[in-house]
C-alpha atoms as a PDB file:
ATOM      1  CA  UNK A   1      -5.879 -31.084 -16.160  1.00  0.00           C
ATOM      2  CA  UNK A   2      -3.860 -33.919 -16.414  1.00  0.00           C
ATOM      3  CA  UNK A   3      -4.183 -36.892 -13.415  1.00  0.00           C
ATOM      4  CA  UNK A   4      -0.478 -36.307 -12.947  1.00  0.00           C
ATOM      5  CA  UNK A   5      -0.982 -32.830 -11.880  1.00  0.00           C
ATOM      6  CA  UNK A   6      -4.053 -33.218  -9.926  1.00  0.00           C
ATOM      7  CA  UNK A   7      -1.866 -36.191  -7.929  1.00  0.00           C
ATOM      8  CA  UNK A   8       0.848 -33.416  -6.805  1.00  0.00           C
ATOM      9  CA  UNK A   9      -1.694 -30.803  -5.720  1.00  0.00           C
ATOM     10  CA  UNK A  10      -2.393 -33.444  -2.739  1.00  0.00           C
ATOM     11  CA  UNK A  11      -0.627 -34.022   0.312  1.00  0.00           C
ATOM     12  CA  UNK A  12      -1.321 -35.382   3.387  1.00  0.00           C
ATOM     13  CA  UNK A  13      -2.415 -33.326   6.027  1.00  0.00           C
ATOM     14  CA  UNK A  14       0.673 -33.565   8.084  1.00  0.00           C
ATOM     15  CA  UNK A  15       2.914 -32.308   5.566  1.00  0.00           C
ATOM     16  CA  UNK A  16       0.259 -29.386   5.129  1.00  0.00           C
ATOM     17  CA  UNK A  17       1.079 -28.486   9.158  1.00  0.00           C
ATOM     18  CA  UNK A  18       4.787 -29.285   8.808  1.00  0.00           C
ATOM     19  CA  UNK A  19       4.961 -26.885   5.714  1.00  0.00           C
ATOM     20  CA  UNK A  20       3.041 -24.141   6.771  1.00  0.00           C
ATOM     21  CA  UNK A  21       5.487 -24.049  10.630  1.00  0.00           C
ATOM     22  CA  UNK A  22       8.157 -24.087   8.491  1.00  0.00           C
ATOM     23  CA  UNK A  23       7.120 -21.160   6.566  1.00  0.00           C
ATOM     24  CA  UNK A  24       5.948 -19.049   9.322  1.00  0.00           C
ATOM     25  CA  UNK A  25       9.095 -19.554  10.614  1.00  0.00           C
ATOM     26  CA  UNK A  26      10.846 -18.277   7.919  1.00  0.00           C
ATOM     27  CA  UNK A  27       8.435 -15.579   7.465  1.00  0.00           C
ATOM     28  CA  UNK A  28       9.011 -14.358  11.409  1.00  0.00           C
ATOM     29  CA  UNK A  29      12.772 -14.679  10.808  1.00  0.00           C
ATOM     30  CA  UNK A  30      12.680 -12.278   7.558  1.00  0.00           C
ATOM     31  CA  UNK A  31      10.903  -9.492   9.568  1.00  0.00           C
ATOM     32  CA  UNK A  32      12.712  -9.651  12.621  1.00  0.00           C
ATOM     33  CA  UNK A  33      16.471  -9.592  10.574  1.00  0.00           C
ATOM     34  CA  UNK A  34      14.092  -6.796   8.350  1.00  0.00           C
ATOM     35  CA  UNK A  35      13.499  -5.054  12.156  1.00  0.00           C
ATOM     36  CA  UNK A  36      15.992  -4.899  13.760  1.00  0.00           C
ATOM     37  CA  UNK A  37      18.085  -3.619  10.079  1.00  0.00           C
ATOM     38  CA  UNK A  38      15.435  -1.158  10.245  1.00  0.00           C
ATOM     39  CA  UNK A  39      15.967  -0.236  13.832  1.00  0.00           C
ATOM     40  CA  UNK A  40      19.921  -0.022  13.468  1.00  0.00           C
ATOM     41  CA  UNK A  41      19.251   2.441  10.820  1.00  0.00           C
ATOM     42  CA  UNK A  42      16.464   4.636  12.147  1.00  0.00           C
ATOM     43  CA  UNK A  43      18.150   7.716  12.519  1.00  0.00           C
ATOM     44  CA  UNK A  44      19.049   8.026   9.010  1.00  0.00           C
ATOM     45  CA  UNK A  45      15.174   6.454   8.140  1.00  0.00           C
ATOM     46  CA  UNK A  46      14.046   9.741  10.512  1.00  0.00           C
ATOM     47  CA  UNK A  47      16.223  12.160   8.979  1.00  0.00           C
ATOM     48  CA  UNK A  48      14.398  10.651   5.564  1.00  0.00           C
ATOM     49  CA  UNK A  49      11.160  10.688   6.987  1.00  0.00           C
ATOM     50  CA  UNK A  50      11.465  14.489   8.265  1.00  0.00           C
ATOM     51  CA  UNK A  51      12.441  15.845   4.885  1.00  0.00           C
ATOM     52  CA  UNK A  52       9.106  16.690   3.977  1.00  0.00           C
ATOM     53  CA  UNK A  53       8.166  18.441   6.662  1.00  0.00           C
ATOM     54  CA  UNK A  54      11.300  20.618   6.269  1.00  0.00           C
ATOM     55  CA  UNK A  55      10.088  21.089   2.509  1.00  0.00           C
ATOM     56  CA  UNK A  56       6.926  22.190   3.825  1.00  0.00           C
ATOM     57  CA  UNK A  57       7.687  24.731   6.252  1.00  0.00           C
ATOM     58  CA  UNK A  58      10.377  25.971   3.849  1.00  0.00           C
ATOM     59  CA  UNK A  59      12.486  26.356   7.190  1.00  0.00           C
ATOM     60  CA  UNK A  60      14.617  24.432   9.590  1.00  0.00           C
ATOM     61  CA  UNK A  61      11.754  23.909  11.624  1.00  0.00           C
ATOM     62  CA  UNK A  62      12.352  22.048  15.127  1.00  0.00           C
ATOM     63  CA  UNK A  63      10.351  18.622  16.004  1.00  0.00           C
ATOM     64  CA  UNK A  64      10.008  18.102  19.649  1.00  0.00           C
ATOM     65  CA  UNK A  65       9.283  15.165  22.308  1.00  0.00           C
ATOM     66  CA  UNK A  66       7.492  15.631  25.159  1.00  0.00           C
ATOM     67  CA  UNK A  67       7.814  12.004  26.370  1.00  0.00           C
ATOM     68  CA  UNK A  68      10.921  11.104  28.237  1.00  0.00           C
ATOM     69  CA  UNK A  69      10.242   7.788  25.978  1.00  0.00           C
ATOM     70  CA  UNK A  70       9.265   9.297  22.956  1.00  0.00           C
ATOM     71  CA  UNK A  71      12.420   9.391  20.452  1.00  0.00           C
ATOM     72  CA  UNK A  72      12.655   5.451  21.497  1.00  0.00           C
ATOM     73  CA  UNK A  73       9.327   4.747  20.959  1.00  0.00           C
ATOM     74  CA  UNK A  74       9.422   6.708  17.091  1.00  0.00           C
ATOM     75  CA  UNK A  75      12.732   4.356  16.529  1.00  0.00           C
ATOM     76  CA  UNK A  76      10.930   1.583  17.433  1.00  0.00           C
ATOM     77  CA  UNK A  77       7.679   2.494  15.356  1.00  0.00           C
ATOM     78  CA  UNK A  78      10.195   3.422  12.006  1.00  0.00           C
ATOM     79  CA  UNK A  79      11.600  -0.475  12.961  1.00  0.00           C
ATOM     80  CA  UNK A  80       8.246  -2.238  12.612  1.00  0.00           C
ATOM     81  CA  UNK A  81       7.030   0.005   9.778  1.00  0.00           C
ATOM     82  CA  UNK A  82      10.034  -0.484   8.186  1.00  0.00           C
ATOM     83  CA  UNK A  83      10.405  -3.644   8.998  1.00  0.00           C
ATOM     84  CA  UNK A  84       7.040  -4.911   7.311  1.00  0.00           C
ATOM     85  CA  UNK A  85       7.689  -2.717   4.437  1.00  0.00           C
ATOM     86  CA  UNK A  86      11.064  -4.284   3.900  1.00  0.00           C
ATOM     87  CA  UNK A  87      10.045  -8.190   4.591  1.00  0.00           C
ATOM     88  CA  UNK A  88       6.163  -7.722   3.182  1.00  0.00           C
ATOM     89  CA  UNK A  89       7.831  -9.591  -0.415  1.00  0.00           C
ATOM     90  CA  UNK A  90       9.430 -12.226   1.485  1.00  0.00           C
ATOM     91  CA  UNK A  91       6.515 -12.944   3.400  1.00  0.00           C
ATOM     92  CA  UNK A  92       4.458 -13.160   0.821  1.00  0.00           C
ATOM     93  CA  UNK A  93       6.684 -14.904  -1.240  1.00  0.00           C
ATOM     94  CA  UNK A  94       6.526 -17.643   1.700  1.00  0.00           C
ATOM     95  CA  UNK A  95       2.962 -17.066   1.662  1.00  0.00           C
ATOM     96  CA  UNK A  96       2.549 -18.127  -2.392  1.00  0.00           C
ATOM     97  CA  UNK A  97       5.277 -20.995  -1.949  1.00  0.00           C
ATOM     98  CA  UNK A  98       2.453 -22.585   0.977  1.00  0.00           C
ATOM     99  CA  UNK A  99       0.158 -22.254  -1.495  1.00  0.00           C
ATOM    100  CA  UNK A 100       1.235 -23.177  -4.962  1.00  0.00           C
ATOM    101  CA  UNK A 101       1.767 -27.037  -4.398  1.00  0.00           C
ATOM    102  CA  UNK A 102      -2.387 -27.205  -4.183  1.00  0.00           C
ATOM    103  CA  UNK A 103      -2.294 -24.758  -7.162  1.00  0.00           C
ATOM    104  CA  UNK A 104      -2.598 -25.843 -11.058  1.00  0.00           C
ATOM    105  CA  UNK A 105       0.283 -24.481 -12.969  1.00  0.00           C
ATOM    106  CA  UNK A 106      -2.545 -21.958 -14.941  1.00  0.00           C
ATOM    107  CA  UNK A 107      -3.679 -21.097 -11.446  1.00  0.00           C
ATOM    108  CA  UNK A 108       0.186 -20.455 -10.509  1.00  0.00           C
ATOM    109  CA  UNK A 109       0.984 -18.508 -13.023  1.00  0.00           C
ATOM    110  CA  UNK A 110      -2.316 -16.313 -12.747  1.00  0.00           C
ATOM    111  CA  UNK A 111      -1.352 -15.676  -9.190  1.00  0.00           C
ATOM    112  CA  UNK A 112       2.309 -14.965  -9.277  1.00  0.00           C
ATOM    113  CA  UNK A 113       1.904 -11.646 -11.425  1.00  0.00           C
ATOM    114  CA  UNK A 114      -0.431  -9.921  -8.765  1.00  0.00           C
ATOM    115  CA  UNK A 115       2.067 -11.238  -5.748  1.00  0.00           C
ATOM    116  CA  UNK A 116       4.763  -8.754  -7.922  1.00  0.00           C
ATOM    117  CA  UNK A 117       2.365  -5.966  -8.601  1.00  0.00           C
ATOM    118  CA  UNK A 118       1.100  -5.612  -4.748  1.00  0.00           C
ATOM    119  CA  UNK A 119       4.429  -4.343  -3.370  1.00  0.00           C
ATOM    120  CA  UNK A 120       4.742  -1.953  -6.884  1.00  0.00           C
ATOM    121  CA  UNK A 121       1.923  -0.225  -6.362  1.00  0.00           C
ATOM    122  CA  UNK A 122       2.169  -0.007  -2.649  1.00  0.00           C
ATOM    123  CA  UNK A 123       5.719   2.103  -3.426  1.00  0.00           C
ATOM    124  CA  UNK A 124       3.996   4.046  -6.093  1.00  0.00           C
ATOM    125  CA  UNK A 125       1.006   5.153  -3.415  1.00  0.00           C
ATOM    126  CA  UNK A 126       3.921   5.796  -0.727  1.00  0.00           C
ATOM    127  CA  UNK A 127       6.025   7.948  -3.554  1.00  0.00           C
ATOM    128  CA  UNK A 128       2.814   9.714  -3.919  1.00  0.00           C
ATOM    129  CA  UNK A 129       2.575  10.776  -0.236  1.00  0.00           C
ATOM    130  CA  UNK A 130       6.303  11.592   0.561  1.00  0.00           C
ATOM    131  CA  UNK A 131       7.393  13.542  -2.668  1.00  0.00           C
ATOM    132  CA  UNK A 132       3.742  15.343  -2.959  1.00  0.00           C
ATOM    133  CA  UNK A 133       0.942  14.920  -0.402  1.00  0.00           C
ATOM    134  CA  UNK A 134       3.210  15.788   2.713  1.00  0.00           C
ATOM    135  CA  UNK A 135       4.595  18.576   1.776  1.00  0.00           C
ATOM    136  CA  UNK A 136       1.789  20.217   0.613  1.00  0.00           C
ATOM    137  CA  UNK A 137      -0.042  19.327   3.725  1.00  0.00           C
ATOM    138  CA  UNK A 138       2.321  20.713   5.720  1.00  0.00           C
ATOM    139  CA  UNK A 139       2.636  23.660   3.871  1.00  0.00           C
ATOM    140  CA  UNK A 140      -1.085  24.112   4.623  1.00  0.00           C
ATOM    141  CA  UNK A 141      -1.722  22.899   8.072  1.00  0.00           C
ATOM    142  CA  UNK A 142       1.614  26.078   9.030  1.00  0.00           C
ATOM    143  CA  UNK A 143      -0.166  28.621   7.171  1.00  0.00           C
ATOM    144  CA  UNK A 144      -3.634  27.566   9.063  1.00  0.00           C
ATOM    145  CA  UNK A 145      -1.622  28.057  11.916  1.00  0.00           C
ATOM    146  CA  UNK A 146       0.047  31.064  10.580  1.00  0.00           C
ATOM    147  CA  UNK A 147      -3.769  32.847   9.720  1.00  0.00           C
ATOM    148  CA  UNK A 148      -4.715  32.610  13.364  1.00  0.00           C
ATOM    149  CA  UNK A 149      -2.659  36.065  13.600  1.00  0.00           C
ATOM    150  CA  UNK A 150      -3.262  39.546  12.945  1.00  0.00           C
ATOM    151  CA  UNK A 151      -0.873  42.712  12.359  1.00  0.00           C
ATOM    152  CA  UNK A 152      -0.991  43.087  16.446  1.00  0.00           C
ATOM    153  CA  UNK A 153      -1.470  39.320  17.645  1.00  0.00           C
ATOM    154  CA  UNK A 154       1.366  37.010  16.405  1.00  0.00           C
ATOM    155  CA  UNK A 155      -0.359  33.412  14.924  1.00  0.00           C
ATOM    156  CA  UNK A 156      -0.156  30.028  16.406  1.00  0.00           C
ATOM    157  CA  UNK A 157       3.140  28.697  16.189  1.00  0.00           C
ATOM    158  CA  UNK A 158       3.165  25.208  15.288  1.00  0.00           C
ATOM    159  CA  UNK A 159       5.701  22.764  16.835  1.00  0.00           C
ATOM    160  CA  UNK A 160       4.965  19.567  16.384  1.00  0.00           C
ATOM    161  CA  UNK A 161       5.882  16.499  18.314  1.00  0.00           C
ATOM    162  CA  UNK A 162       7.681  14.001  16.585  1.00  0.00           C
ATOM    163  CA  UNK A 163       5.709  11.001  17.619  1.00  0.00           C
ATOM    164  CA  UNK A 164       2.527  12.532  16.090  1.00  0.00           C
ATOM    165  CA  UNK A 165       4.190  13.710  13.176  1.00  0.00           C
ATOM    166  CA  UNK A 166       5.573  10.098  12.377  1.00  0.00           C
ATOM    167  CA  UNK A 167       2.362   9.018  13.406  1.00  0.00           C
ATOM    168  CA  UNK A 168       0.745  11.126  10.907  1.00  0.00           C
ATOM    169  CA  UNK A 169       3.024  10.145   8.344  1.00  0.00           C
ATOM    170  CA  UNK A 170       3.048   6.394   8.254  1.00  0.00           C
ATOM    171  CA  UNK A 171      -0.742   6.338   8.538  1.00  0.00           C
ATOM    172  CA  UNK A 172      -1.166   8.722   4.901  1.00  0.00           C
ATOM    173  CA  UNK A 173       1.272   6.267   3.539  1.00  0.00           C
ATOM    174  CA  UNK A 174      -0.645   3.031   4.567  1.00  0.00           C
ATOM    175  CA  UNK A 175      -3.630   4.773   3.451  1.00  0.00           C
ATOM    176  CA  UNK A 176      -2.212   5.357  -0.024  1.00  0.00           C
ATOM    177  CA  UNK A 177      -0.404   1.943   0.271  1.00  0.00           C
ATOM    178  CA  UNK A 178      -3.690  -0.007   0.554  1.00  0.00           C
ATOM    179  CA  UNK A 179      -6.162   2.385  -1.333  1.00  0.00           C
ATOM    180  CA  UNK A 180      -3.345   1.880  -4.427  1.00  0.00           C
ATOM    181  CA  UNK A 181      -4.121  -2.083  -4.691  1.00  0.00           C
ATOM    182  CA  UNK A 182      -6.996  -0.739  -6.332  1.00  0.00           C
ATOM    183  CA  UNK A 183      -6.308  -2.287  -9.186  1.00  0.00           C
ATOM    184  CA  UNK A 184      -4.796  -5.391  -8.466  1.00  0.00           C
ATOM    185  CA  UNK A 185      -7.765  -6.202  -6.421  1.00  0.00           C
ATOM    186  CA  UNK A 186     -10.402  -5.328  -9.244  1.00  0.00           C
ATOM    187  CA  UNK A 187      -7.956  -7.531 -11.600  1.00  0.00           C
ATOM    188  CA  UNK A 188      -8.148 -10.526  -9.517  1.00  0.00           C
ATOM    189  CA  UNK A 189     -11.467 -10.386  -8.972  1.00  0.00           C
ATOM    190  CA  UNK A 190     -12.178 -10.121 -12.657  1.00  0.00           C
ATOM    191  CA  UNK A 191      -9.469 -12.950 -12.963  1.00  0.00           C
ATOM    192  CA  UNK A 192     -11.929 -15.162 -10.542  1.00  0.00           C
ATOM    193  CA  UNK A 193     -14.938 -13.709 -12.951  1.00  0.00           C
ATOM    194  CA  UNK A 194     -16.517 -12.133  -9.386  1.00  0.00           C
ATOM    195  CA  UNK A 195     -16.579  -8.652 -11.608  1.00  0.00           C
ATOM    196  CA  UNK A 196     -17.009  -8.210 -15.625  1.00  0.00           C
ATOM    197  CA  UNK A 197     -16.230  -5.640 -17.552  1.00  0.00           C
ATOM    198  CA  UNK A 198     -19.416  -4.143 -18.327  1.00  0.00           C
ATOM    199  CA  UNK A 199     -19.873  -4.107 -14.453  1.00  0.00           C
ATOM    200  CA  UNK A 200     -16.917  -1.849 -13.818  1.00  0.00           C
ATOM    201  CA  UNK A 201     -17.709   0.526 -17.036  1.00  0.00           C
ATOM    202  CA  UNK A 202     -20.934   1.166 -15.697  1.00  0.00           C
ATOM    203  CA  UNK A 203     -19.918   1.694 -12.069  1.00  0.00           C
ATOM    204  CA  UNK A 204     -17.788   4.707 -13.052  1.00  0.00           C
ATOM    205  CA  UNK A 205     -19.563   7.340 -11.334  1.00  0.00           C
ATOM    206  CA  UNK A 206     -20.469   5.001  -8.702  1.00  0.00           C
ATOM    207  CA  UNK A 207     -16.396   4.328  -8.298  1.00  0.00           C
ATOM    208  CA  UNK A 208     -15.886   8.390  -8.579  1.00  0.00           C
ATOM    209  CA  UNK A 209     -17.933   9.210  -5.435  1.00  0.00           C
ATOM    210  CA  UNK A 210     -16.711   6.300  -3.667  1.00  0.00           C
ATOM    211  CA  UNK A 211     -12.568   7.549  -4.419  1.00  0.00           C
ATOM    212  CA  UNK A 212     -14.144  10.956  -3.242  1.00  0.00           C
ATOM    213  CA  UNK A 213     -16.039   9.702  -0.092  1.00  0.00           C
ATOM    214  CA  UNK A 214     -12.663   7.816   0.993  1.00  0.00           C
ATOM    215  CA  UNK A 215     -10.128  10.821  -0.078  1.00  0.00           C
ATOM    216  CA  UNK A 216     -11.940  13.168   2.162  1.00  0.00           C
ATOM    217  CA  UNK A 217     -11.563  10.890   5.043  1.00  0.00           C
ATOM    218  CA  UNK A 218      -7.928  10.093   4.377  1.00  0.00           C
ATOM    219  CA  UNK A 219      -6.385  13.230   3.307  1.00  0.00           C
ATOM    220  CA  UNK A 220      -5.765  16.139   5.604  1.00  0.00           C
ATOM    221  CA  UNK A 221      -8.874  19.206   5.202  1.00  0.00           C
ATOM    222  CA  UNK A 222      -7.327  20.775   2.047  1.00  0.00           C
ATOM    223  CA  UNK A 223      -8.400  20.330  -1.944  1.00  0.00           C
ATOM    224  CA  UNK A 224      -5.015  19.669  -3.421  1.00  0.00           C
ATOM    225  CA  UNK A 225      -4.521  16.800  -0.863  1.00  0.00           C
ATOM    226  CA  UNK A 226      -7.954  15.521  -1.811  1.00  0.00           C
ATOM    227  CA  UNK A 227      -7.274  16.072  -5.717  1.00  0.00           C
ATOM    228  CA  UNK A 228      -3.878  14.272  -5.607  1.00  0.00           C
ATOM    229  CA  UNK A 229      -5.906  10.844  -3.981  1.00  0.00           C
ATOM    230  CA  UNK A 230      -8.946  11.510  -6.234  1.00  0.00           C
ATOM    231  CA  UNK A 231      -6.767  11.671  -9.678  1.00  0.00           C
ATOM    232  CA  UNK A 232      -4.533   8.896  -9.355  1.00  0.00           C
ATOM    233  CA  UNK A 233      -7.055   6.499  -7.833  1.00  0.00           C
ATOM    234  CA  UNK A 234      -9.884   6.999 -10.680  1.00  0.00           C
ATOM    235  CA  UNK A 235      -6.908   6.917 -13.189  1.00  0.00           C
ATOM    236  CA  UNK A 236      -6.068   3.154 -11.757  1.00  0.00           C
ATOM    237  CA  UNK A 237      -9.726   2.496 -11.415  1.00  0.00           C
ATOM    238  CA  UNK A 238      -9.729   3.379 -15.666  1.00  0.00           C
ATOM    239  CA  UNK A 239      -6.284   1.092 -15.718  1.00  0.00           C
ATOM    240  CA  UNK A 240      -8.274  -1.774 -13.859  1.00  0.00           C
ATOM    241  CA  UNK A 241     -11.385  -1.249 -16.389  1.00  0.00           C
ATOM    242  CA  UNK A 242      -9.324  -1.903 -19.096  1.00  0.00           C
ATOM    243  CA  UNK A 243      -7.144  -5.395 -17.724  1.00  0.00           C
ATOM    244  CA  UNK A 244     -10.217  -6.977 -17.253  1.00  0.00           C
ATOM    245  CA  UNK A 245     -11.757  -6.084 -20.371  1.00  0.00           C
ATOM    246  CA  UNK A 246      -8.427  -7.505 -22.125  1.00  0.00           C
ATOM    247  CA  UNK A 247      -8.705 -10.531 -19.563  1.00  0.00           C
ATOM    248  CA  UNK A 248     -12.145 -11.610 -20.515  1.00  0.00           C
ATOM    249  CA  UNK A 249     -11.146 -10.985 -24.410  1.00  0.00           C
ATOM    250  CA  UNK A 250      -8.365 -13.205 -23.752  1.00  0.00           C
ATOM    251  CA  UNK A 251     -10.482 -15.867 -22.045  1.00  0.00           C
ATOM    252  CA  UNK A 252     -12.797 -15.843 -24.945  1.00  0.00           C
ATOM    253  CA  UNK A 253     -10.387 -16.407 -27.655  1.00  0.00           C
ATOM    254  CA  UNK A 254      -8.932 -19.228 -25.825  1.00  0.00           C
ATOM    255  CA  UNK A 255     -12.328 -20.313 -25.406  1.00  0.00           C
ATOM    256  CA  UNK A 256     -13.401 -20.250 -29.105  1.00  0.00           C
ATOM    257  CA  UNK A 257      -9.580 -21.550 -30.268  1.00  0.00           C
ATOM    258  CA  UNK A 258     -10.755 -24.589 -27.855  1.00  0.00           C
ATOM    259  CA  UNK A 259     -14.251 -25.458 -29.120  1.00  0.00           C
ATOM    260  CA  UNK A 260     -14.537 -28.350 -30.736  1.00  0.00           C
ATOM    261  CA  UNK A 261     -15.284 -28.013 -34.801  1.00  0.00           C
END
């Protein structure tokens, strides 16, 4: 590292605090324009939301409230859940722009690519839940319900308030969210050299009961749910194997292209 470069990784304390107000107030401005956008437009985020669950019953199925607060208190729920989701790469853009003046430029360009990466595969997990998981669950939980009958006794019917439902939903797609950095969090660590390569082939079956252990306590009580966490997840564990294999190849070659003849 040049002296230059270590000289503008300093600053005075001060202009540490001063920074770092300035972008938490940027950062609480994004999510609160993010909000209340959210909030403006969470009927049509609802209607969104609900789609599965009509998919799942296969029939215009009626949610219900039964608190005289309750469709306010789903709006305002879709507002901050939305709210995050939509600000989360402005925030953490803010986040990396505190940051990178006590960064190296390697050490700023090593970080930027997982900063992109954390929002993809939060989507991909959340895609995963709304177009799949949901509707399947659903499908299952209404002919649990359903089974409860017999040719004299009609079944259970199932009408489901809309608070818990939401409730229900968000938290399977913050669980899939955070379970899907999976592999940007094995990359970085292997990045930082905190896990090799040989470590992470070895701990395969170690990694396959673990993606088990957590799917059963995630997904609702049914074996496709469990099977469509299981798959993906030990198919990005494989995908995280294999970047930090090609990272520590790459750090040796730059190594040996370095070393002195």
């Amino acid at each position: 590292m040049s002296q230059a470069e270590i000289d503008a990784s300093e600053a005075p304390l001060l202009d540490h605090l001063v920074e770092l107000r300035q972008r938490l107030i940027y950062s609480v401005a994004g999510f609160f324009i993010a909000f209340f956008t959210a909030f403006y437009f969470s009927s049509t985020l609802l209607h969104f939301l609900i789609l599965p669950f009509k998919q799942g019953t296969g029939q215009d199925v009626a949610l219900i409230s039964i608190k005289l607060l309750g469709v306010f208190l789903v709006k305002l729920k879709i507002a901050m859940f939305g709210g995050m989701f939509v600000a989360f790469p402005w925030i953490a853009t803010q986040i990396y722009r505190f940051v990178a003046p006590g960064l190296y430029k390697n050490e700023r360009h090593a970080l930027l690519p997982y900063l992109i990466a954390t929002p993809v595969f939060f989507v991909l997990g959340a895609a995963l839940v709304y177009f799949f998981l949901l509707p399947v669950a659903i499908k299952f939980f209404f002919a649990l319900a359903a089974s409860t009958g017999d040719a004299t006794t009609a079944g259970i019917q199932l009408m489901p308030d809309i608070e818990a439902y939401l409730d229900f939903v968000m938290t399977l797609i913050l669980a899939f969210g955070v379970t899907f950095q999976l592999p940007v969090a094995l990359t970085l660590l292997g990045q930082l050299g905190v896990v090799k390569h040989e470590q992470l082939k070895r701990g395969r079956r170690f990694a396959l009961v673990g993606v088990a252990i957590l799917a059963g306590i995630i997904t609702p009580p049914d074996p496709i749910s469990m099977v469509t966490m299981i798959v993906p997840l030990f198919a990005l564990y494989e995908v995280a194997v294999v970047m930090v294999g090609f990272m520590e190849r790459r750090r040796a070659a730059k190594s040996t292209d370095i070393a002195p003849k």
